[in-house]
PDB file of N, CA and C in Angstrom:
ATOM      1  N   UNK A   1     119.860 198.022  60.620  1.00  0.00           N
ATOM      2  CA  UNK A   1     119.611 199.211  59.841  1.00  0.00           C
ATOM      3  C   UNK A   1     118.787 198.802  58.622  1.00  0.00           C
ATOM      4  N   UNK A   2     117.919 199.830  58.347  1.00  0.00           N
ATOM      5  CA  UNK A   2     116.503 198.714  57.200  1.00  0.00           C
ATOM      6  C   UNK A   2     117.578 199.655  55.743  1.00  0.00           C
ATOM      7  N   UNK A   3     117.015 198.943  54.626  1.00  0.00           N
ATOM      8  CA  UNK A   3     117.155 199.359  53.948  1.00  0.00           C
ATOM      9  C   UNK A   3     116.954 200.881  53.089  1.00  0.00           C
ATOM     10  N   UNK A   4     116.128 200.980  54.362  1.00  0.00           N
ATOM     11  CA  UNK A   4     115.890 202.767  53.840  1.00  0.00           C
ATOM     12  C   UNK A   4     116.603 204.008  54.105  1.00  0.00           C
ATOM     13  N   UNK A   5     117.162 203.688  55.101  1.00  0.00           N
ATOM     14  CA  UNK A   5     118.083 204.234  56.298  1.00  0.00           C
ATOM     15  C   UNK A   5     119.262 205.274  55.172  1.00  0.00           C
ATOM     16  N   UNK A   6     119.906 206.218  55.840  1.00  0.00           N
ATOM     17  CA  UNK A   6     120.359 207.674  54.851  1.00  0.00           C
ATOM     18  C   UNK A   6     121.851 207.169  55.936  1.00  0.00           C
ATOM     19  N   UNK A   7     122.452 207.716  54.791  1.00  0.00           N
ATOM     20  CA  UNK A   7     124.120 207.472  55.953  1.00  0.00           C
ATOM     21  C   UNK A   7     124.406 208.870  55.627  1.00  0.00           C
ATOM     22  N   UNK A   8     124.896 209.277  57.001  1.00  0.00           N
ATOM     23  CA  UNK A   8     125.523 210.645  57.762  1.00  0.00           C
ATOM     24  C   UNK A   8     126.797 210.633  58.489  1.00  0.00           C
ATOM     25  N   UNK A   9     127.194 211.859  58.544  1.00  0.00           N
ATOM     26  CA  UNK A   9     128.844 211.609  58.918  1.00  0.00           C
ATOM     27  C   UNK A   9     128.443 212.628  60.097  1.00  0.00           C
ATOM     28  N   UNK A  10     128.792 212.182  61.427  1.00  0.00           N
ATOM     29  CA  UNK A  10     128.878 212.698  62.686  1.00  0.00           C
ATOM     30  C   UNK A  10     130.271 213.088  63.212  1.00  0.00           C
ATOM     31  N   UNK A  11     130.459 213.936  63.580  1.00  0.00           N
ATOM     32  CA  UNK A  11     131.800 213.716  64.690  1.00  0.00           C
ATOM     33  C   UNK A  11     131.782 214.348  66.020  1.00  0.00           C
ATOM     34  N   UNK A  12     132.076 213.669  67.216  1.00  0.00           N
ATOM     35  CA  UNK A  12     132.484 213.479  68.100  1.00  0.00           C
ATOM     36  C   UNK A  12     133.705 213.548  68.750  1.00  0.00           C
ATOM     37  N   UNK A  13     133.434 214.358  69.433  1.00  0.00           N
ATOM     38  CA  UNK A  13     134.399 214.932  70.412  1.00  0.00           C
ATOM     39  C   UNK A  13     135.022 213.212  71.443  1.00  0.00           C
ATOM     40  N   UNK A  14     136.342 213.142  71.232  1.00  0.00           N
ATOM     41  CA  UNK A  14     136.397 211.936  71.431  1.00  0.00           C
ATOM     42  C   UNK A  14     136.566 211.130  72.732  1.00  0.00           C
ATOM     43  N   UNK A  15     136.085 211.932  73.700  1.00  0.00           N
ATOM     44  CA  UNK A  15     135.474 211.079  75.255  1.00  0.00           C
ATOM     45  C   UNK A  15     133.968 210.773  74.730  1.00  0.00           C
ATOM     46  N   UNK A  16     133.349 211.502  74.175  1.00  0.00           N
ATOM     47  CA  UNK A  16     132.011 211.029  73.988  1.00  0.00           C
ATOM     48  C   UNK A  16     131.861 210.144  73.079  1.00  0.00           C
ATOM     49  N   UNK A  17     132.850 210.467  71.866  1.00  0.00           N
ATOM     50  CA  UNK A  17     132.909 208.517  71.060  1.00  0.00           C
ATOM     51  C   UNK A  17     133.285 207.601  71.673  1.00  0.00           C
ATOM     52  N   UNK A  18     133.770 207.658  72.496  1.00  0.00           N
ATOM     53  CA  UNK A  18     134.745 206.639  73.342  1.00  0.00           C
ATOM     54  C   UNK A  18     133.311 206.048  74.312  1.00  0.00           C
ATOM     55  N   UNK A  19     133.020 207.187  75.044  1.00  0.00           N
ATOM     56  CA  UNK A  19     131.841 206.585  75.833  1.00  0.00           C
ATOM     57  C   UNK A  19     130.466 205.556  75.284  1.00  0.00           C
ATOM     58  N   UNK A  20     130.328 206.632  73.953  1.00  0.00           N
ATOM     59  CA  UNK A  20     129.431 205.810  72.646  1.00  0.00           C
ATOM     60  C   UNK A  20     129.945 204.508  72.130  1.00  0.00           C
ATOM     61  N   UNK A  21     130.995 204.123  72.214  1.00  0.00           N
ATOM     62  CA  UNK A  21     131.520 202.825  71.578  1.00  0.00           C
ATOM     63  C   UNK A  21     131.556 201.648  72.859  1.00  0.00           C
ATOM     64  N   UNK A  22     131.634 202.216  74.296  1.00  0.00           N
ATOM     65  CA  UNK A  22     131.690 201.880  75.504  1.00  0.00           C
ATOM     66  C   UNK A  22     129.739 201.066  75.606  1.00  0.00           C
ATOM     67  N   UNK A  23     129.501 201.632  75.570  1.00  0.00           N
ATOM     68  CA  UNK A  23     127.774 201.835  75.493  1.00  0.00           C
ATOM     69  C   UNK A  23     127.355 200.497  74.745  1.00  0.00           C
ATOM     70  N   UNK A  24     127.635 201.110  73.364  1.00  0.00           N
ATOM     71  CA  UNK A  24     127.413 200.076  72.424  1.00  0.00           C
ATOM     72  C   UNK A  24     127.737 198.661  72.597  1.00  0.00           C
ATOM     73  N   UNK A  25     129.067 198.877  73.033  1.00  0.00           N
ATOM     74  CA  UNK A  25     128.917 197.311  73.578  1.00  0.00           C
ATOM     75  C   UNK A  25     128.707 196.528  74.403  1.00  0.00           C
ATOM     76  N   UNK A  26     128.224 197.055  75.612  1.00  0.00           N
ATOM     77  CA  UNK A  26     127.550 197.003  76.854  1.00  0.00           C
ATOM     78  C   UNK A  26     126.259 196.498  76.308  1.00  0.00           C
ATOM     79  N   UNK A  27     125.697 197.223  75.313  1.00  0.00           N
ATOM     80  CA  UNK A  27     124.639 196.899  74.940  1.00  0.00           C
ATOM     81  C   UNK A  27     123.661 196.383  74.007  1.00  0.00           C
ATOM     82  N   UNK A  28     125.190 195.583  73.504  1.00  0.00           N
ATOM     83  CA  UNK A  28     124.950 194.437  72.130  1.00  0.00           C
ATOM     84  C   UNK A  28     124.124 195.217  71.218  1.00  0.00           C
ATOM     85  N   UNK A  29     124.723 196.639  71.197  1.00  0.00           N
ATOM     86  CA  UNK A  29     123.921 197.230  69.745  1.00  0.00           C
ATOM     87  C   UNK A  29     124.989 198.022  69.121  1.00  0.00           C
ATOM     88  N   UNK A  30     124.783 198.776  68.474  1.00  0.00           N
ATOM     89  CA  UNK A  30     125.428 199.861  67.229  1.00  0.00           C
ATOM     90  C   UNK A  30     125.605 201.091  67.891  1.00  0.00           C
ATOM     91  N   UNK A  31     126.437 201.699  67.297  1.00  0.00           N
ATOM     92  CA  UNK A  31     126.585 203.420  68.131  1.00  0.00           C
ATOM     93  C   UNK A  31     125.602 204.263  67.216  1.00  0.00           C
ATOM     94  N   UNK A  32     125.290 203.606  65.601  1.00  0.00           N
ATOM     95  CA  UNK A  32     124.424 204.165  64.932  1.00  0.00           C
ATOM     96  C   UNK A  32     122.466 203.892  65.800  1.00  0.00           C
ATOM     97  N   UNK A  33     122.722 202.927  66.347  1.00  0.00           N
ATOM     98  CA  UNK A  33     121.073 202.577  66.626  1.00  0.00           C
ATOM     99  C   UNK A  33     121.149 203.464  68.164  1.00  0.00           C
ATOM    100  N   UNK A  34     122.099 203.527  68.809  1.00  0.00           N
ATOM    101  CA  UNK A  34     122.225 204.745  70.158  1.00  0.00           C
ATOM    102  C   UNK A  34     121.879 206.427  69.580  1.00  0.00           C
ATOM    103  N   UNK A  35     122.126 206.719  68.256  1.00  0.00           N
ATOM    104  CA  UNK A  35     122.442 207.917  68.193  1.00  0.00           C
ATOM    105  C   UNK A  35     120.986 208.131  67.633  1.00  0.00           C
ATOM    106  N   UNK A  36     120.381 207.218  66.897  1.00  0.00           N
ATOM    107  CA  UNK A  36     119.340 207.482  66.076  1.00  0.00           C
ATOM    108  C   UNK A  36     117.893 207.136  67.280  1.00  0.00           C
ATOM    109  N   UNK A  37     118.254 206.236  68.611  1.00  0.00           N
ATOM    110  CA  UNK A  37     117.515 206.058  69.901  1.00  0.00           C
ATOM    111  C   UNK A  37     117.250 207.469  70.436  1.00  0.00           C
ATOM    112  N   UNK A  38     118.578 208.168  70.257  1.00  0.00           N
ATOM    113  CA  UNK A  38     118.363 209.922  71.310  1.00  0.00           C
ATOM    114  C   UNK A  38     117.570 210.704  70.817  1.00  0.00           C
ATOM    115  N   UNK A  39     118.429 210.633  68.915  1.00  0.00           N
ATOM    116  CA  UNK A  39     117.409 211.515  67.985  1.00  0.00           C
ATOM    117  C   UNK A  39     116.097 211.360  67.908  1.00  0.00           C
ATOM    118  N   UNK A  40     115.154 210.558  67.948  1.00  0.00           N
ATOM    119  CA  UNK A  40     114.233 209.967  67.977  1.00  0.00           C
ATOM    120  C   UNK A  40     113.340 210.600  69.397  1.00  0.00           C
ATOM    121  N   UNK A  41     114.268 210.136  70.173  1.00  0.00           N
ATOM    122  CA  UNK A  41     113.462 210.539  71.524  1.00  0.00           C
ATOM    123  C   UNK A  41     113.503 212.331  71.837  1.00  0.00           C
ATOM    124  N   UNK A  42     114.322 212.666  71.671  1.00  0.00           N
ATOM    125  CA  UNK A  42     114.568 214.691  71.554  1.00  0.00           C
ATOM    126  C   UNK A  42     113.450 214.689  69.828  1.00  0.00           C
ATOM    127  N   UNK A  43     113.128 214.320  69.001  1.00  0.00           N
ATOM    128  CA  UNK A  43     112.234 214.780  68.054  1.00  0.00           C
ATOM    129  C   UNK A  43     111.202 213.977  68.377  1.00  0.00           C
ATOM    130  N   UNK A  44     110.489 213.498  69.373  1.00  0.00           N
ATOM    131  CA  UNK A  44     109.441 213.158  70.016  1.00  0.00           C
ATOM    132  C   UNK A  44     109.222 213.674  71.389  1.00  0.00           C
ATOM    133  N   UNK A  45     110.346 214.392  72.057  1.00  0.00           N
ATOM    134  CA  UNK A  45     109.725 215.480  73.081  1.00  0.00           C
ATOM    135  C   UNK A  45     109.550 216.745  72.359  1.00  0.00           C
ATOM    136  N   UNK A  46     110.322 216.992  71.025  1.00  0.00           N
ATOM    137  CA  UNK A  46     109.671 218.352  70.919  1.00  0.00           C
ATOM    138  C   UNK A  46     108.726 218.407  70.317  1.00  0.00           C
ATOM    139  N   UNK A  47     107.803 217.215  69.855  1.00  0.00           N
ATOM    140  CA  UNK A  47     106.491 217.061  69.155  1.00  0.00           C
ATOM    141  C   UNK A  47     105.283 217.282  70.254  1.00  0.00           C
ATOM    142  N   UNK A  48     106.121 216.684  71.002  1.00  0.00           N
ATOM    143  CA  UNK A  48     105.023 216.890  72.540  1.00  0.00           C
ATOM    144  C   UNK A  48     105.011 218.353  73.112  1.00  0.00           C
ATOM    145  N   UNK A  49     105.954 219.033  73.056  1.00  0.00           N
ATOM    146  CA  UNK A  49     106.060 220.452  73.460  1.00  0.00           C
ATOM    147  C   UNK A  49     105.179 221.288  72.549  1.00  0.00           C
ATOM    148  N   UNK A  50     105.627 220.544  71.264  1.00  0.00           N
ATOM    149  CA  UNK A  50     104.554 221.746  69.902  1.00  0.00           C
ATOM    150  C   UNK A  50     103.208 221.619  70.045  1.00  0.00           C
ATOM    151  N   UNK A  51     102.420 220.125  70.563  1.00  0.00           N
ATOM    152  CA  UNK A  51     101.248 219.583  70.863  1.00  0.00           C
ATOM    153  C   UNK A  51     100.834 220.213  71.839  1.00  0.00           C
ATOM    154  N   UNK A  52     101.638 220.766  73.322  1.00  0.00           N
ATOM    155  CA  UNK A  52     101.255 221.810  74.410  1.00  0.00           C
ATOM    156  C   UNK A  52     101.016 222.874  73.982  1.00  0.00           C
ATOM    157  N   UNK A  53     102.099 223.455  73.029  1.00  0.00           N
ATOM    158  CA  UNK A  53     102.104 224.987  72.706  1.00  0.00           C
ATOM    159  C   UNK A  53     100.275 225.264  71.822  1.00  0.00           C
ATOM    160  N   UNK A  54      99.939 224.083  70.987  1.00  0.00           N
ATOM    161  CA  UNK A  54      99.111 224.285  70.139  1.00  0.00           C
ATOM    162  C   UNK A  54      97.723 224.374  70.810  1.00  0.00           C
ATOM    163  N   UNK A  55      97.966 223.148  72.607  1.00  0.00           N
ATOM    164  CA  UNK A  55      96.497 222.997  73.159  1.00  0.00           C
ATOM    165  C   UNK A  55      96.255 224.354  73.759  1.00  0.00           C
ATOM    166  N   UNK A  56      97.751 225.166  74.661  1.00  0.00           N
ATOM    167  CA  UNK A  56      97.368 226.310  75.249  1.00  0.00           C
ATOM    168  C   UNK A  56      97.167 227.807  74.157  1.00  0.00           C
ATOM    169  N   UNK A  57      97.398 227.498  73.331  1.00  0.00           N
ATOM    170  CA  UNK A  57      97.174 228.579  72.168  1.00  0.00           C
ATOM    171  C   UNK A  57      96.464 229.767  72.136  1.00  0.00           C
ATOM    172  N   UNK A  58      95.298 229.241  72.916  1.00  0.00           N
ATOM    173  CA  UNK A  58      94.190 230.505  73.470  1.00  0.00           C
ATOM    174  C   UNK A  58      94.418 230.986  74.993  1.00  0.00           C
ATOM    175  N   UNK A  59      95.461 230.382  75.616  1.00  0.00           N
ATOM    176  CA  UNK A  59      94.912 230.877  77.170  1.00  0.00           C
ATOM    177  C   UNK A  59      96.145 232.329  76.906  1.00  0.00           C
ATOM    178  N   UNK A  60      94.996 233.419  77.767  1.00  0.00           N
ATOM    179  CA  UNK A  60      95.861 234.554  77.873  1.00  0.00           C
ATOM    180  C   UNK A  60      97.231 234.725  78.261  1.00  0.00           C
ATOM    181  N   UNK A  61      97.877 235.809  77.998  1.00  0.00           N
ATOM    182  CA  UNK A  61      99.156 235.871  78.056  1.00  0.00           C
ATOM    183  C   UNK A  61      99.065 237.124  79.265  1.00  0.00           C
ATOM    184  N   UNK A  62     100.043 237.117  80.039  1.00  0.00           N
ATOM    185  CA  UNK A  62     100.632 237.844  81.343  1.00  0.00           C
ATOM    186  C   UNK A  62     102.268 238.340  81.445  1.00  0.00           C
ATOM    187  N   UNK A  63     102.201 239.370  81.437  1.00  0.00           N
ATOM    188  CA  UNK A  63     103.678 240.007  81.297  1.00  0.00           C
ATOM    189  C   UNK A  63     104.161 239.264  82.672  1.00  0.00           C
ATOM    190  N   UNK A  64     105.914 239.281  82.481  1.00  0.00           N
ATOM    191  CA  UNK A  64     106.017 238.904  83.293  1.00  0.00           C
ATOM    192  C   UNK A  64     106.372 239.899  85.104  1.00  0.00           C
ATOM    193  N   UNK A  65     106.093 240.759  84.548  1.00  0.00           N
ATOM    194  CA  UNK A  65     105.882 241.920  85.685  1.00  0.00           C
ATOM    195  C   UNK A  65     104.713 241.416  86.763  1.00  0.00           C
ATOM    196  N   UNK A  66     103.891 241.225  85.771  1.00  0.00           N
ATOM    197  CA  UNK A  66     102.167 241.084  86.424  1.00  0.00           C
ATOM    198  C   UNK A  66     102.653 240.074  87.003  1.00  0.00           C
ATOM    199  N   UNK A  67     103.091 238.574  86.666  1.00  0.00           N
ATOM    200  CA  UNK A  67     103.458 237.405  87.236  1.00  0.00           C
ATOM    201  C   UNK A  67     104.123 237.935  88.542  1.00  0.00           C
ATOM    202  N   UNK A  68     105.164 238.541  88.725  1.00  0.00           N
ATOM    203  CA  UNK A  68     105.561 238.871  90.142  1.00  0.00           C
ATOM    204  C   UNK A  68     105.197 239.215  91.205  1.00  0.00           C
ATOM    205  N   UNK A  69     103.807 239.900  90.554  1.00  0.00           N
ATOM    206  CA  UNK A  69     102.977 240.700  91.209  1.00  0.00           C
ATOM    207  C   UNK A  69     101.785 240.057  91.821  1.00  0.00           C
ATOM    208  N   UNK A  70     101.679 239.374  90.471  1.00  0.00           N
ATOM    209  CA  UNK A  70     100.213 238.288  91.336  1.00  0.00           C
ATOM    210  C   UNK A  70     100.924 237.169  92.092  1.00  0.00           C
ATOM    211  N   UNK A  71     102.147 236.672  91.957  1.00  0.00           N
ATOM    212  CA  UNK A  71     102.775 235.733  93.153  1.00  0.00           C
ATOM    213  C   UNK A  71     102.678 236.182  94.840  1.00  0.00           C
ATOM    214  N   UNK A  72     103.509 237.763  93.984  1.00  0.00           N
ATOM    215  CA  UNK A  72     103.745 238.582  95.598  1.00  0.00           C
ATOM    216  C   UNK A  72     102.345 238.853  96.116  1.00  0.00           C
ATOM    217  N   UNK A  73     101.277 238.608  95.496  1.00  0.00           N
ATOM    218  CA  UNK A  73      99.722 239.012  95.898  1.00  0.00           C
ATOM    219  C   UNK A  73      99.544 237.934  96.994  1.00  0.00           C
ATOM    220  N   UNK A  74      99.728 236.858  96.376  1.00  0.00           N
ATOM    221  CA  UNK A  74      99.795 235.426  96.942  1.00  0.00           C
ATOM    222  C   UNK A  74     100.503 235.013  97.587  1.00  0.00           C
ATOM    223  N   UNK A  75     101.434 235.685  98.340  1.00  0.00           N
ATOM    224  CA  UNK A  75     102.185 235.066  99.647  1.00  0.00           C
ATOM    225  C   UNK A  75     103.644 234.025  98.816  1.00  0.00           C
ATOM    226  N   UNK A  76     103.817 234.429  97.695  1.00  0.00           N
ATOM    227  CA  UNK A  76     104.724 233.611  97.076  1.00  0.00           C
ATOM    228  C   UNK A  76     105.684 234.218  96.749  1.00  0.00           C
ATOM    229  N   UNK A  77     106.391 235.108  97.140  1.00  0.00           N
ATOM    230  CA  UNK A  77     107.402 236.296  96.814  1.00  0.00           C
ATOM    231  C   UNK A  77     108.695 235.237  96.742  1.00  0.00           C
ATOM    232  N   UNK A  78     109.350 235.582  95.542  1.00  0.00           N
ATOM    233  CA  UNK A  78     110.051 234.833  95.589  1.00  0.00           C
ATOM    234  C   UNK A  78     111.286 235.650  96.378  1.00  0.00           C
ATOM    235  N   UNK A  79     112.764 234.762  96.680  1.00  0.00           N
ATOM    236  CA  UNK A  79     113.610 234.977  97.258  1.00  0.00           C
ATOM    237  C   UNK A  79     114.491 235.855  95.991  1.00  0.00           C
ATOM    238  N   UNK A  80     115.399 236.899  97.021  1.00  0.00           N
ATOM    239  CA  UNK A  80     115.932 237.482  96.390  1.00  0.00           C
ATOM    240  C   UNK A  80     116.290 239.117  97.023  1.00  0.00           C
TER     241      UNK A  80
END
C-alpha cells in the first residue's frame, strides 16, 4: 500500500469476507489489494463504456418498436 493510499471501512457480508480472506491467502496478497484489483477493473470497464457511448454519440436513434419491426422485416422475429 504506497503512501498515498486513503483508508476506508468496508463491510461484508460474512461468507464473502470469509471467501476474501480465503483468496488472499491463496494468493500471497491483501484483501485490501483484491478489493482495490475489482475496483479498479469495474472503474476501467465503465471508462470504456463512457468511451463507446461518446464514439456512437451521433449514430441515430430507433425506437424500440421500429427495432422489432425491422428484425421481423429480416427474418429475425424473435421467439415469443
Amino acid at each position: 500500500m504506497s503512501s498515498a493510499s486513503r483508508r476506508s471501512t468496508i463491510y461484508f457480508d460474512p461468507d464473502r469476507h470469509a471467501a476474501l480472506r480465503v483468496k488472499a491467502a491463496h494468493s500471497n496478497c491483501s484483501v485490501s489489494d483484491i478489493v482495490n484489483d475489482a475496483v479498479r477493473a469495474v472503474l476501467a470497464e465503465d471508462q470504456e463504456d463512457l468511451a463507446a457511448f461518446e464514439d456512437r454519440v451521433a449514430e441515430p436513434t430507433i425506437s424500440y418498436e421500429a427495432l422489432l419491426d425491422d428484425l421481423e422485416a429480416h427474418g429475425k422475429r424473435l421467439a415469443g
